[in-house]
Each structure stands twice: as C-alpha cells, then as structure tokens.
N, C-alpha and C. Protein backbone atom coordinates (compact mmCIF):
# COMPACT_ATOMS: atom_id res chain seq x y z
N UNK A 1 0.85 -1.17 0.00
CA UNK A 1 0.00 0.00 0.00
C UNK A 1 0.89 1.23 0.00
N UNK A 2 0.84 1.86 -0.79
CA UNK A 2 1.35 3.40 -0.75
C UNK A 2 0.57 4.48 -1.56
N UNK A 3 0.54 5.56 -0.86
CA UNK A 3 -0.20 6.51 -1.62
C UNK A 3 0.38 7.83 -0.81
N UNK A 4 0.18 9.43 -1.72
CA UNK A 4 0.33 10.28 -1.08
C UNK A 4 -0.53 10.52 0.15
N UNK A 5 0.48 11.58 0.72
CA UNK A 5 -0.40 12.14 2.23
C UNK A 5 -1.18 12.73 1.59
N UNK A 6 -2.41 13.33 2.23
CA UNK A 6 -3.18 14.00 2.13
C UNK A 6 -3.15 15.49 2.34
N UNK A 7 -3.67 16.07 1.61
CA UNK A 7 -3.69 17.57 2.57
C UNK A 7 -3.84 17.67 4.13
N UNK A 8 -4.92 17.05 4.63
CA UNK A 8 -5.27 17.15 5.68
C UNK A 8 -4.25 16.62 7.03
N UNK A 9 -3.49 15.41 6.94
CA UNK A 9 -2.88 14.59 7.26
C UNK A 9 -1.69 15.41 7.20
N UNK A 10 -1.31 16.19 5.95
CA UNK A 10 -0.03 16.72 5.95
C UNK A 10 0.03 18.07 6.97
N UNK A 11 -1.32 18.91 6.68
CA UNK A 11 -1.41 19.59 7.84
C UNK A 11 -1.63 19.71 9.26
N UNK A 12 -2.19 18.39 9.49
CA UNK A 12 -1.90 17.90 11.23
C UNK A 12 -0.28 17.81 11.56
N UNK A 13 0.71 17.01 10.92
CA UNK A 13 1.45 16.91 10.95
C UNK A 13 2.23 18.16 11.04
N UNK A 14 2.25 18.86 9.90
CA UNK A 14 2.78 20.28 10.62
C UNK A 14 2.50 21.18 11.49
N UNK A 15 1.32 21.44 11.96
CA UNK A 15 0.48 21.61 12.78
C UNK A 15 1.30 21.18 14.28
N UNK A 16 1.72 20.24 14.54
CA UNK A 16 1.96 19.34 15.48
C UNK A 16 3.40 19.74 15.57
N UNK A 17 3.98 19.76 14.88
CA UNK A 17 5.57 20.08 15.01
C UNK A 17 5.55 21.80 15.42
N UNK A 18 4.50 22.48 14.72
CA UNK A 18 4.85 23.81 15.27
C UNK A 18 4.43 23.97 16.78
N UNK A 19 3.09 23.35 17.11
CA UNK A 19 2.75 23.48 18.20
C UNK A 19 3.56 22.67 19.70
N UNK A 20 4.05 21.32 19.31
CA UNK A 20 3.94 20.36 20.03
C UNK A 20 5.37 20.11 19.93
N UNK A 21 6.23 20.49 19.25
CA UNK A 21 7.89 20.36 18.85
C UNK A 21 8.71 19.52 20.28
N UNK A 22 9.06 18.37 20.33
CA UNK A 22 9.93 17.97 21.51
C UNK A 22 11.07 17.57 20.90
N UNK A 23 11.84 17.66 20.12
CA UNK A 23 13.27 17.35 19.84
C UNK A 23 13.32 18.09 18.10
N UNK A 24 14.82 18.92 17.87
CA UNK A 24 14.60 19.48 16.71
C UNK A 24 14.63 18.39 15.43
N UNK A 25 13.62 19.23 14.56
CA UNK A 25 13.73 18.91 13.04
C UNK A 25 14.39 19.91 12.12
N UNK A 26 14.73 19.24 11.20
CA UNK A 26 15.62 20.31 10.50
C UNK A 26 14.53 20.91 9.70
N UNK A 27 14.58 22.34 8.85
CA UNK A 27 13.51 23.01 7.92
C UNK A 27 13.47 21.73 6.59
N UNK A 28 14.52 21.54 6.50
CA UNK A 28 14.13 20.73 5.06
C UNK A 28 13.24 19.59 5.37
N UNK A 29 13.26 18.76 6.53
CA UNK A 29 12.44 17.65 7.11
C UNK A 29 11.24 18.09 6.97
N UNK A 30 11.03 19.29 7.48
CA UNK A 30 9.54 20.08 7.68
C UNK A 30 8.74 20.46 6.10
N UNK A 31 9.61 21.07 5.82
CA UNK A 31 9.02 21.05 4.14
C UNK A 31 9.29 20.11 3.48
N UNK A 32 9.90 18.83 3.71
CA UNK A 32 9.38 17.45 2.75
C UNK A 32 7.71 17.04 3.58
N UNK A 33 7.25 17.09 4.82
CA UNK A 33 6.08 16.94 4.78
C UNK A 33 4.78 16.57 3.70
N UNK A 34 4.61 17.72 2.84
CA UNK A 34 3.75 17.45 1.48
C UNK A 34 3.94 16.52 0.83
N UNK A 35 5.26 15.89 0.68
CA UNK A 35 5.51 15.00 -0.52
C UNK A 35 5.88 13.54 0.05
N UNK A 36 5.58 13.39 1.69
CA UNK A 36 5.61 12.36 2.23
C UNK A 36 4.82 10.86 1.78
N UNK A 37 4.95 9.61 1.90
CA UNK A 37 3.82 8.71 1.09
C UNK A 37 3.71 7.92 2.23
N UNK A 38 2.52 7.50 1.94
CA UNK A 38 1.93 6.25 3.04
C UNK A 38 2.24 5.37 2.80
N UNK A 39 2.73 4.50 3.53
CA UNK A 39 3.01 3.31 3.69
C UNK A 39 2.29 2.19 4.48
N UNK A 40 1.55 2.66 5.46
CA UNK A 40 0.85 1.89 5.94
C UNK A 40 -0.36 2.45 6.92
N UNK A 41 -1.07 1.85 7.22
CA UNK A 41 -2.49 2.48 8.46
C UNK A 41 -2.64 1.74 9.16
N UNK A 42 -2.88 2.13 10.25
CA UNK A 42 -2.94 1.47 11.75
C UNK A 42 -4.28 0.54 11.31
N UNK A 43 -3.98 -1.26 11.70
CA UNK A 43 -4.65 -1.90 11.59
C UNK A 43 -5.92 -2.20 12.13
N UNK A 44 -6.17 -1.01 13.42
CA UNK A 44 -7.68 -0.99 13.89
C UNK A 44 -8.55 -0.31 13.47
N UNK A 45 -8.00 0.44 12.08
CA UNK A 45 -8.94 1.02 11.54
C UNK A 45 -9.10 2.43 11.85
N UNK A 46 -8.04 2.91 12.78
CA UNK A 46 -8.08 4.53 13.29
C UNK A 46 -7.55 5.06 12.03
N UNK A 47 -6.87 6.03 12.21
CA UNK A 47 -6.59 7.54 11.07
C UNK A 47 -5.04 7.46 11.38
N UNK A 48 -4.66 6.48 11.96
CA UNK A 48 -3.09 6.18 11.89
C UNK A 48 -2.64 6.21 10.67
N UNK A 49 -1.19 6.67 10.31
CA UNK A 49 -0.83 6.58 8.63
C UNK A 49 0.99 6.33 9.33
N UNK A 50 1.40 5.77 8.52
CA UNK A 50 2.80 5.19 8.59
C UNK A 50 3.65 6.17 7.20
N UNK A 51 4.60 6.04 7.45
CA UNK A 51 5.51 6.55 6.33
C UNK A 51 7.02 6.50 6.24
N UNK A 52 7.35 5.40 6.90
CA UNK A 52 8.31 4.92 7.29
C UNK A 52 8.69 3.35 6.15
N UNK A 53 9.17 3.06 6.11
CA UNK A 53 9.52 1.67 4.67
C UNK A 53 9.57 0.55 5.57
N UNK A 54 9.02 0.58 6.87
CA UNK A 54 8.56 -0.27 7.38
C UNK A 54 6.99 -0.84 7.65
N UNK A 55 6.58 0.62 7.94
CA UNK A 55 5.46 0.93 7.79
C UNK A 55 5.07 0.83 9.77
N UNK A 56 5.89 1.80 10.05
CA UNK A 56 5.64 1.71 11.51
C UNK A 56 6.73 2.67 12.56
N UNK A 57 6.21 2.66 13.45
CA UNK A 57 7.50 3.73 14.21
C UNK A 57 8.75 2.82 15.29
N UNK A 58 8.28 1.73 14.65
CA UNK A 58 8.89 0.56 15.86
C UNK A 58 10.56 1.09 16.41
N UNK A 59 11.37 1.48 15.79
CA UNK A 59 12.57 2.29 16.02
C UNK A 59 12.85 3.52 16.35
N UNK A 60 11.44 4.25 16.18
CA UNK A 60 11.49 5.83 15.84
C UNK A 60 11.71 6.36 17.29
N UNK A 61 11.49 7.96 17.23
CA UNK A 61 11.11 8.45 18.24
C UNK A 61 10.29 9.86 17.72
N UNK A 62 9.63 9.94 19.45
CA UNK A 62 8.55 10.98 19.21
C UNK A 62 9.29 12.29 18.87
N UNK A 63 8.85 12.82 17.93
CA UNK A 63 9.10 14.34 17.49
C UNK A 63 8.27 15.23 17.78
N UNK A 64 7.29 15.19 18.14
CA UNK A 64 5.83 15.81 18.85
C UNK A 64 4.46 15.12 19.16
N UNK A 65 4.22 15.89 19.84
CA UNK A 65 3.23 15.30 20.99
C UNK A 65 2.26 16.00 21.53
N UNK A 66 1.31 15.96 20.67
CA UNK A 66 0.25 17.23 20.93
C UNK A 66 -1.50 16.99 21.11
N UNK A 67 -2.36 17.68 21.28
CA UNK A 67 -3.66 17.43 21.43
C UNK A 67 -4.39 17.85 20.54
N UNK A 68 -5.38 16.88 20.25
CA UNK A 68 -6.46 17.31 19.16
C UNK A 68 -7.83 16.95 19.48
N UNK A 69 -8.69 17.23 18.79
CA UNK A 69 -10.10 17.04 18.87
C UNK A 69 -10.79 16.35 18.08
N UNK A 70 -11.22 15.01 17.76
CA UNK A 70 -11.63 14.40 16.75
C UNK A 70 -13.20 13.85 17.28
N UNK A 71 -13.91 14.28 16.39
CA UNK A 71 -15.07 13.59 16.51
C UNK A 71 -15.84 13.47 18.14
N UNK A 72 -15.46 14.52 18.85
CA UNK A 72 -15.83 15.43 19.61
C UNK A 72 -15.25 15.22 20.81
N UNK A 73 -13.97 14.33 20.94
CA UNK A 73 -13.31 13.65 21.99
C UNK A 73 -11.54 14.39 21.84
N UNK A 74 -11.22 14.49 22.86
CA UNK A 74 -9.96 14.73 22.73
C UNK A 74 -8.84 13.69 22.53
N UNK A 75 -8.02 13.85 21.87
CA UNK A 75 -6.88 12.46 21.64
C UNK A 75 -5.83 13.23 21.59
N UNK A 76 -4.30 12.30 21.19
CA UNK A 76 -3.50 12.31 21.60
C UNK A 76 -2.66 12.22 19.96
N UNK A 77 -1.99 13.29 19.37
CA UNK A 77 -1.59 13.37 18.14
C UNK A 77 -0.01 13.07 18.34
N UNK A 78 0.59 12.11 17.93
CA UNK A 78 2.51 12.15 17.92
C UNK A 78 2.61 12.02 17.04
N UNK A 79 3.92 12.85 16.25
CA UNK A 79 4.63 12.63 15.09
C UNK A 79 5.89 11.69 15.60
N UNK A 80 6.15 10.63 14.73
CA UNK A 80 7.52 10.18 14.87
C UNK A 80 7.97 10.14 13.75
N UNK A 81 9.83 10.35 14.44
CA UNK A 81 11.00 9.76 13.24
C UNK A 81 11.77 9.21 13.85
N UNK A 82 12.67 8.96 12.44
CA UNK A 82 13.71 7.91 12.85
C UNK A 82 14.74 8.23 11.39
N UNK A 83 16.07 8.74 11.95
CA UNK A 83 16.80 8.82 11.49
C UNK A 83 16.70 10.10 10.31
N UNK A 84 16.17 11.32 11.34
CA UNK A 84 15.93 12.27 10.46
C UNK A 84 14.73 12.47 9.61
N UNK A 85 14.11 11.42 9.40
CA UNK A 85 13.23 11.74 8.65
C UNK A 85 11.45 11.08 9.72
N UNK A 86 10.48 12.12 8.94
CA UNK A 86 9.38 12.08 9.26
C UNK A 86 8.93 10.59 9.39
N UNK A 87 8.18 9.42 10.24
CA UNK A 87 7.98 8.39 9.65
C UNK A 87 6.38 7.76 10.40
N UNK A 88 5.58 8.66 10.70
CA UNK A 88 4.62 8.14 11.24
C UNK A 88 3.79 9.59 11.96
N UNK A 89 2.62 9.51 11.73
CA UNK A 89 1.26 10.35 12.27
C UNK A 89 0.53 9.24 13.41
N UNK A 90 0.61 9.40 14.23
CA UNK A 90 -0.31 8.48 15.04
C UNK A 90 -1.51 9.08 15.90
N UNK A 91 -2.53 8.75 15.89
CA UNK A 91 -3.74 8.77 16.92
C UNK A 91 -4.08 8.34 17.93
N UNK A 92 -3.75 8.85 18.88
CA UNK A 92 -4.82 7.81 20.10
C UNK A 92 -5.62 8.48 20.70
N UNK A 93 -6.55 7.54 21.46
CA UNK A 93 -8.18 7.80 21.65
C UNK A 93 -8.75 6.68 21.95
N UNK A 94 -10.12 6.68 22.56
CA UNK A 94 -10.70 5.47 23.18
C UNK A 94 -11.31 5.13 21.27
N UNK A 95 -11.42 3.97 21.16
CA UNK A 95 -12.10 3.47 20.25
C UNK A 95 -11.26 3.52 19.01
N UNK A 96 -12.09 3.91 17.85
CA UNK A 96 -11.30 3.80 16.70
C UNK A 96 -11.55 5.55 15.85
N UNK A 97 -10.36 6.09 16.49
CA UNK A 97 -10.16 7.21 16.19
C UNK A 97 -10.18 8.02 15.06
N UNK A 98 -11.09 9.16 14.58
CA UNK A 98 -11.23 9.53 13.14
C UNK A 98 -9.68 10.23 13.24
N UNK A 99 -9.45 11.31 12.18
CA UNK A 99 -8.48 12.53 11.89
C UNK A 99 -9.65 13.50 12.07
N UNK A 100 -8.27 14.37 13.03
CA UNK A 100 -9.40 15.52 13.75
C UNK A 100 -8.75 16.46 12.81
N UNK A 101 -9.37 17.63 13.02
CA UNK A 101 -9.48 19.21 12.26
C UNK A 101 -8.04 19.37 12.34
N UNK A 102 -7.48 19.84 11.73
CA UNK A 102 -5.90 20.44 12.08
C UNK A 102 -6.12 21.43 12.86
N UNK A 103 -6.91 22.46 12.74
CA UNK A 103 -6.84 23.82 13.63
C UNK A 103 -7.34 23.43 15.04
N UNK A 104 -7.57 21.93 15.43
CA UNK A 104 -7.63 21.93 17.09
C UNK A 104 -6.56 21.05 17.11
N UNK A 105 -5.59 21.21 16.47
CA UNK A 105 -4.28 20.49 16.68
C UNK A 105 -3.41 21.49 17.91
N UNK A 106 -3.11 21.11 19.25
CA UNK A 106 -2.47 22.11 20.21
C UNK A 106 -1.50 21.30 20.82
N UNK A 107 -0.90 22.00 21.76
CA UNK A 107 -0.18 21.37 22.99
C UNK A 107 -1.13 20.83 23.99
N UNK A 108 -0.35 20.23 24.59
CA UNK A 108 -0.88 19.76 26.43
C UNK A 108 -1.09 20.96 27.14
N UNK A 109 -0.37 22.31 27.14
CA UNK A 109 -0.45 22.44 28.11
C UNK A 109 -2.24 24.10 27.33
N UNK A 110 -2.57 23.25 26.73
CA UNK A 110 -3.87 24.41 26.34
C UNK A 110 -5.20 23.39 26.19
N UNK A 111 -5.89 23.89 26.91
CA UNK A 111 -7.06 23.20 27.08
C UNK A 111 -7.85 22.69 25.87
C-alpha cells in the first residue's frame, strides 16, 4: 500500500511540530512533509498513517506530541521519526479514532 499524504494529514502533521515540537527537526524535514507517502495504516482502523519503509515507528522516536479534537473527543496526536526523517502520524483515543481538524491540533499544556 502506498499513496500520497493527504492535505489534511499533511497539515496535522505540521500543525503538530509547530505546536507540540519535543526534539529538533531540520527546515528541510519540515518542508518534505507534502511530498511524504503512506506506507501503511494502523490496523484498527483509526486515522493512523505510517511513512516509514517499514510501515511503523517501531525504532522511531517521538518528534511531537500534541492534542487534538476528533469527533468530539480529545486524543493524543505524535509525530515520529527515525533517522531524520518524518515516519509516522499516530492517533490515540478510546475506540477507533477519526483525523481531527488540524486547527484543534495544540499542545498539552492548552485546554
């Protein structure tokens, strides 16, 4: 499975690094964003997207860590990489989590 990111997907993701930033990315990392490809989706059916050539963050680490609003519940948005590069959007949330709005993409520490 591979396909481009989405608009929407690409803008959570940046979204999340501006807001939620815990270890630096370089600008060029940040503007490959758009042209990132999927590789894989979280197998429970949430709004998880992989982009890693594994298709997973199993090595990675968190690059941000921020809050969002999906489908009227709050969850838990992380970007990971690994080895410089972008490699995973993840969701969590009770159940099976949609993709929330980018513009309620925040930090922890804002309600």
């Amino acid at each position: 499975m591979s396909r481009p990111i989405t608009n929407v997907e690409a803008a959570i993701v940046e979204r999340a690094l501006q807001v939620a930033l815990k270890s630096d990315v370089s600008a060029n990392v940040i503007a490959s964003v758009r042209y990132l490809q999927v590789t894989a989706t979280c197998l429970c059916g949430c709004a998880t997207v992989w982009f890693g050539p594994d298709g997973n963050a199993s090595s990675g680490k968190i690059v941000a860590d921020a809050r969002a609003t999906a489908g009227g519940e709050d969850i838990d948005v992380i970007v990971w990489s690994d080895q410089g590069a972008i490699v995973g959007l993840e969701f969590v949330g009770v159940g099976v989590v949609p993709l929330p709005d980018p513009s309620s993409v925040r930090g922890h520490d804002i309600a």
